[in-house]
N, C-alpha and C. Protein backbone atom coordinates (compact mmCIF):
# COMPACT_ATOMS: atom_id res chain seq x y z
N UNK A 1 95.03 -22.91 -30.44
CA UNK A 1 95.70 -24.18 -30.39
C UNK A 1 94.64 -25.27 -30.33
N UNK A 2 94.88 -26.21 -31.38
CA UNK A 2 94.17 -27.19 -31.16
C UNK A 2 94.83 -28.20 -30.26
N UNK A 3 94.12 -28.77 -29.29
CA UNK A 3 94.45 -30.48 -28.54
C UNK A 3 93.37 -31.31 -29.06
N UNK A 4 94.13 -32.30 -29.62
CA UNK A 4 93.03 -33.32 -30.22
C UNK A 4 94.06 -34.51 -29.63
N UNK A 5 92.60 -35.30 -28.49
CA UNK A 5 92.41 -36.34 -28.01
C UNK A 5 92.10 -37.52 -28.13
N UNK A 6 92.56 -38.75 -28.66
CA UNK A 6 91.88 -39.85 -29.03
C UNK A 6 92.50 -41.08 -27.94
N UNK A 7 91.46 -41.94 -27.54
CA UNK A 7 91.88 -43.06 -26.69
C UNK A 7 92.23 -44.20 -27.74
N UNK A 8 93.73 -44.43 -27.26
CA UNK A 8 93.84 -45.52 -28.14
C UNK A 8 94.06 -46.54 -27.90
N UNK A 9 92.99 -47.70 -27.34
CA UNK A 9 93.39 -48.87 -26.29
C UNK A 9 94.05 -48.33 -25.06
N UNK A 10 94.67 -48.57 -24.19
CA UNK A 10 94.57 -48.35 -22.92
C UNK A 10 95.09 -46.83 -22.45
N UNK A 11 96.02 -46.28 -23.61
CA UNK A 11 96.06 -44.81 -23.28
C UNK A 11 95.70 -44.02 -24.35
N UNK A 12 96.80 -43.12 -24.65
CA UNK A 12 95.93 -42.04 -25.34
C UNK A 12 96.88 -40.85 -25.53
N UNK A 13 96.29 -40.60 -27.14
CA UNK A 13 97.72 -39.33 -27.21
C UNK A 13 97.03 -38.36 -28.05
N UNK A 14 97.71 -36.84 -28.15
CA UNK A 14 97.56 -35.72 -28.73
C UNK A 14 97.84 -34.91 -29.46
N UNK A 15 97.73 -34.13 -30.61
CA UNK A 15 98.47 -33.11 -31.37
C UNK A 15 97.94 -31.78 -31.33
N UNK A 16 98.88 -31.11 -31.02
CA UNK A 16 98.26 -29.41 -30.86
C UNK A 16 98.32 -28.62 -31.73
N UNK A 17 97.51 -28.03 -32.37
CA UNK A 17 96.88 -27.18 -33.28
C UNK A 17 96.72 -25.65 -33.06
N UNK A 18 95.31 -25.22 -33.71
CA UNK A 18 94.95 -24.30 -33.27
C UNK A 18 94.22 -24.35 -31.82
N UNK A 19 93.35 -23.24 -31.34
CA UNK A 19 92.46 -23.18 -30.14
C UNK A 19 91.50 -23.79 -30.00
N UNK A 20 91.17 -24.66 -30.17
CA UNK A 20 90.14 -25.76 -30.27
C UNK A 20 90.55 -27.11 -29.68
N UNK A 21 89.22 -27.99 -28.85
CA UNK A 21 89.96 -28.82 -28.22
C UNK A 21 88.71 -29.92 -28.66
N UNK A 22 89.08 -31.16 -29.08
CA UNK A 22 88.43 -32.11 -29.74
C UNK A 22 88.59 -33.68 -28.35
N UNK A 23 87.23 -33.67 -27.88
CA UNK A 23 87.58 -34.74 -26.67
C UNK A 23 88.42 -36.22 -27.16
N UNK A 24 87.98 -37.24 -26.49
CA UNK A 24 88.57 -38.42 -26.39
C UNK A 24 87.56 -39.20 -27.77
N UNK A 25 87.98 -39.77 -28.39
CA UNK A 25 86.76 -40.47 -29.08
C UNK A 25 86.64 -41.96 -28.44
N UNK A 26 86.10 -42.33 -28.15
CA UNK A 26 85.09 -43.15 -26.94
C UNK A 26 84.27 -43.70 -28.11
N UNK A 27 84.75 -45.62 -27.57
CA UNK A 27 83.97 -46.26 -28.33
C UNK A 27 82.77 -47.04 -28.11
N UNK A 28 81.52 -47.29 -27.91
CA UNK A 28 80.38 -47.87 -27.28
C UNK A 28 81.11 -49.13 -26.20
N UNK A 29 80.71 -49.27 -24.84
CA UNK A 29 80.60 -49.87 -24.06
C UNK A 29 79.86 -51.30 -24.87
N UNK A 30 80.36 -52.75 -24.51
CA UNK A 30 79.30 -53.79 -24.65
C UNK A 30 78.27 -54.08 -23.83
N UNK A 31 77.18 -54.39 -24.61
CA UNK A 31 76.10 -54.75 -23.79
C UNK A 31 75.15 -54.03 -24.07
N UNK A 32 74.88 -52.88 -22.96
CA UNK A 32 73.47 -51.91 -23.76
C UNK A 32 74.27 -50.45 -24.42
N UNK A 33 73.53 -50.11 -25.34
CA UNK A 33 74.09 -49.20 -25.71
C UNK A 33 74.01 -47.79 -25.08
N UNK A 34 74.81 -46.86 -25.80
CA UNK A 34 74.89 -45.69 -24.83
C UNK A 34 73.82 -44.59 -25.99
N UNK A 35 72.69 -43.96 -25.27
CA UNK A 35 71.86 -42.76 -26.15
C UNK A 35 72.30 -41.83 -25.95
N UNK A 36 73.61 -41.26 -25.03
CA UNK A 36 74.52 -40.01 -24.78
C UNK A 36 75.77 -40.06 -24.01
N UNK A 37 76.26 -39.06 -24.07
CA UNK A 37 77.54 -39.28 -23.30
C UNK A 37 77.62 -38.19 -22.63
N UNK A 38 78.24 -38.02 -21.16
CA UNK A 38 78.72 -37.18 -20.06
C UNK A 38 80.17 -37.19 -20.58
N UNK A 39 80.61 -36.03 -20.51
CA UNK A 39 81.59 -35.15 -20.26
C UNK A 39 81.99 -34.21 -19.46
N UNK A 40 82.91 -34.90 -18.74
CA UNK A 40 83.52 -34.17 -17.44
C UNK A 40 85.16 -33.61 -17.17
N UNK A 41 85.30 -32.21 -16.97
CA UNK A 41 86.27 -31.55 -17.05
C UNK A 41 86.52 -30.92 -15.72
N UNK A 42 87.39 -31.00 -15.27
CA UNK A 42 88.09 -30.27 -14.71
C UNK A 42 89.34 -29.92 -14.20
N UNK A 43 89.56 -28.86 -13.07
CA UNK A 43 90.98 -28.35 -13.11
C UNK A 43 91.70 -28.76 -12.27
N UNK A 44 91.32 -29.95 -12.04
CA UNK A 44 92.34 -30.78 -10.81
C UNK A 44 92.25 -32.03 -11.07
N UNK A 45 92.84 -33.99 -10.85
CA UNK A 45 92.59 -35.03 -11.37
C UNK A 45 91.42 -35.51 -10.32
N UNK A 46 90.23 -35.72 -11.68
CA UNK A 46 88.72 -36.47 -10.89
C UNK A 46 87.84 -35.00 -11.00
N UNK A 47 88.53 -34.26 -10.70
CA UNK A 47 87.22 -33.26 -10.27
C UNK A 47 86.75 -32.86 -11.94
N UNK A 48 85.91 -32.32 -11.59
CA UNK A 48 84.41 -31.66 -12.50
C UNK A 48 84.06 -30.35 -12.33
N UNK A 49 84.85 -29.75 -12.08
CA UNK A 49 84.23 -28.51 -11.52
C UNK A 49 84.22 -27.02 -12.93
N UNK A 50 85.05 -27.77 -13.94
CA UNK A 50 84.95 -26.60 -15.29
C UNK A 50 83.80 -27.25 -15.99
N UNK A 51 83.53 -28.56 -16.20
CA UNK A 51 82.28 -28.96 -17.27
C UNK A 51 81.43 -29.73 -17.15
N UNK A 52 80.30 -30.12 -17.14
CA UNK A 52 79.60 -31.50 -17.17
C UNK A 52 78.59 -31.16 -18.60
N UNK A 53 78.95 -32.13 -19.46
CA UNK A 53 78.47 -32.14 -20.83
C UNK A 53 77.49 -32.68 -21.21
N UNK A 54 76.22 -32.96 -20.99
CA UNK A 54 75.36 -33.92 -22.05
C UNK A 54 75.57 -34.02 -23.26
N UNK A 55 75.87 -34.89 -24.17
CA UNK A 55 75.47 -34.61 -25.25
C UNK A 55 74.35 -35.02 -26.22
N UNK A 56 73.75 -35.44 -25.45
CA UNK A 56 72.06 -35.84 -25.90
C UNK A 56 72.27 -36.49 -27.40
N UNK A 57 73.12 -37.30 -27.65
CA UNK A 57 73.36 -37.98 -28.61
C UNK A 57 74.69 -38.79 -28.45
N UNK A 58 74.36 -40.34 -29.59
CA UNK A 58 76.08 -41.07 -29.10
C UNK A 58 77.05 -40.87 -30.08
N UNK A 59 76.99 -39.61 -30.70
CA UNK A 59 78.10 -39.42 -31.18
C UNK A 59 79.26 -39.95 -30.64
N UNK A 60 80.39 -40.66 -31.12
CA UNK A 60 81.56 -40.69 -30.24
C UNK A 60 82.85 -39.98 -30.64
N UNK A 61 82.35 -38.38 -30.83
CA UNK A 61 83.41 -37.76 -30.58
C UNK A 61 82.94 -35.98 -30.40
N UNK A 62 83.58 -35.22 -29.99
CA UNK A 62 83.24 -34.47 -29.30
C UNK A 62 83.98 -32.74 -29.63
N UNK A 63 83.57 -31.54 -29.79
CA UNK A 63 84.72 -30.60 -30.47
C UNK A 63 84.12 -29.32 -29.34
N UNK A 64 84.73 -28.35 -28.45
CA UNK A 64 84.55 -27.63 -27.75
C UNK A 64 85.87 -26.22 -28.46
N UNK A 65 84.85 -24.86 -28.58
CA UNK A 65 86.08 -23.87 -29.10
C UNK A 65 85.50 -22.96 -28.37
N UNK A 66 86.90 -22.43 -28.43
CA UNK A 66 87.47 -20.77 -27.10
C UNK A 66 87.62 -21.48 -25.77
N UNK A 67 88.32 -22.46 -25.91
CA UNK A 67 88.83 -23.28 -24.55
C UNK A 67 90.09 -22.30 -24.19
N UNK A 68 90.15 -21.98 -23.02
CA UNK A 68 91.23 -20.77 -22.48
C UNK A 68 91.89 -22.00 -22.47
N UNK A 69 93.41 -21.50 -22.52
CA UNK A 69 94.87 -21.89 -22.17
C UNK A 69 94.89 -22.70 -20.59
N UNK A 70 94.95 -23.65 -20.37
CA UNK A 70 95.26 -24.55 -19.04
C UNK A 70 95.00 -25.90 -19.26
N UNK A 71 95.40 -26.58 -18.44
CA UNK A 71 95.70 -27.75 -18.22
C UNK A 71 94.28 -28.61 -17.69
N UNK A 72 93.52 -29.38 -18.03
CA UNK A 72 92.03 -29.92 -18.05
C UNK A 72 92.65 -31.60 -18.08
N UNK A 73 91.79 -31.83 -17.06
CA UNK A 73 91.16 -33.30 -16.54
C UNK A 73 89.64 -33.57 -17.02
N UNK A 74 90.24 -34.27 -18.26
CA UNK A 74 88.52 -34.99 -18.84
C UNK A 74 88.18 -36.57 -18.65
N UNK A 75 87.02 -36.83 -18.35
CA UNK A 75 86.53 -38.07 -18.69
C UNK A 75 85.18 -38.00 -19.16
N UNK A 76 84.85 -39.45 -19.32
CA UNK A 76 83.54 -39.48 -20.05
C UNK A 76 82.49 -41.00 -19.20
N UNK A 77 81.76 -40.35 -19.44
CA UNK A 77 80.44 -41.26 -19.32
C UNK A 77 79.46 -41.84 -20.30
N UNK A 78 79.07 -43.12 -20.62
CA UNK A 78 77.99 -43.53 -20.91
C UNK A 78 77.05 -43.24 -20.56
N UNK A 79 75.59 -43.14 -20.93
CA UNK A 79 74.16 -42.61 -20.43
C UNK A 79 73.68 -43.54 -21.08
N UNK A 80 71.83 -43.94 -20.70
CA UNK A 80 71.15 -44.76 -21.56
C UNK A 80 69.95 -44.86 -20.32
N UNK A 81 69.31 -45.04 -20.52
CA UNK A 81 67.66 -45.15 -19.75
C UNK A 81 68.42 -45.72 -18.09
N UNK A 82 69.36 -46.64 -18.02
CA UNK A 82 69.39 -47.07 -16.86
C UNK A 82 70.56 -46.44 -16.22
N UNK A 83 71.09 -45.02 -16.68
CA UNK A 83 71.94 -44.09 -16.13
C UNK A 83 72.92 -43.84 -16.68
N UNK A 84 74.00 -43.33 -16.08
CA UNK A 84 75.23 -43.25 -16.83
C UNK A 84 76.19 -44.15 -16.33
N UNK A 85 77.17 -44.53 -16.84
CA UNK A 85 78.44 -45.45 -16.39
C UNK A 85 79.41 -44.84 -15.20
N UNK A 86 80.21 -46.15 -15.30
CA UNK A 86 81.61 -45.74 -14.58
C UNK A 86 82.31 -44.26 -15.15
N UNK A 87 82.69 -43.61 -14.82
CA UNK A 87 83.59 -42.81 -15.78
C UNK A 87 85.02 -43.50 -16.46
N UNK A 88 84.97 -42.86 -17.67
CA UNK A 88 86.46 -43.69 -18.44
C UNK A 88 87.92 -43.21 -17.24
N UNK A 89 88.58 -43.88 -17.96
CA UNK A 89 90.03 -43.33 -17.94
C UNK A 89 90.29 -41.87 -18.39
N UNK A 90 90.65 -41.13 -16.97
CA UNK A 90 91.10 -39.86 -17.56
C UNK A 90 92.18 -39.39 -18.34
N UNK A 91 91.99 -38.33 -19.24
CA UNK A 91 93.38 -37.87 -19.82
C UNK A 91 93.41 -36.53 -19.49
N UNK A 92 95.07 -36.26 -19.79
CA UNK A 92 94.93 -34.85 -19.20
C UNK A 92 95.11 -34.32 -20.85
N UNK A 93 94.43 -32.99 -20.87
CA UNK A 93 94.46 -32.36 -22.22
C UNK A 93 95.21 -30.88 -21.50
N UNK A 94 96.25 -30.57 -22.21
CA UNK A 94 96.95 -29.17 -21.72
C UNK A 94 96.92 -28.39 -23.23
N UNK A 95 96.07 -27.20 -22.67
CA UNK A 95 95.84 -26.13 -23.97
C UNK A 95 96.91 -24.59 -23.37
N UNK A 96 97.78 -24.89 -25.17
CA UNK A 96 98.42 -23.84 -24.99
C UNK A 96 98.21 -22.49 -25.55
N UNK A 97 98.82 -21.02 -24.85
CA UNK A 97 98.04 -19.98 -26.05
C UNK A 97 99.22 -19.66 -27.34
């Protein structure tokens, strides 16, 4: 099953597919730019405890496969020489089998 995630202005919606789960696409913060992004998952709202992602690049969008079946709390972070950001607005992504 795919869950594909996109923020679209203040919320955010999904279509389920195959097993593959495609994050939020996250658009540069103003001001300084972002050289990576944090990605944070987990199995309760806020917590982190299934993922923390670098992605050592600002791509702004993101594709993770063989995501087991459950219900995931993601957000994201900006990075850049002077750290990472606030975290975004979470969404919940629910992967079905």
């Amino acid at each position: 099953m795919l869950v594909r995630q996109r923020a679209a202005g203040a919320g955010s919606s999904g279509q389920l597919r195959q097993r593959r789960v495609r994050d939020a696409h996250v658009g540069r913060a103003t001001g300084r730019c972002a050289f990576s992004y944090v990605i944070e998952a987990g199995s309760f709202p806020a917590g982190r405890n299934l993922a923390i992602i670098v992605t050592d690049n600002a791509a702004t969008s993101f594709s993770a496969r063989g995501v087991s079946a459950a219900t995931y709390y993601v957000r994201v972070r900006a990075a850049n020489r002077a750290g990472p950001s606030v975290p975004s607005n979470e969404i919940v992504v629910t992967v079905s089998s």
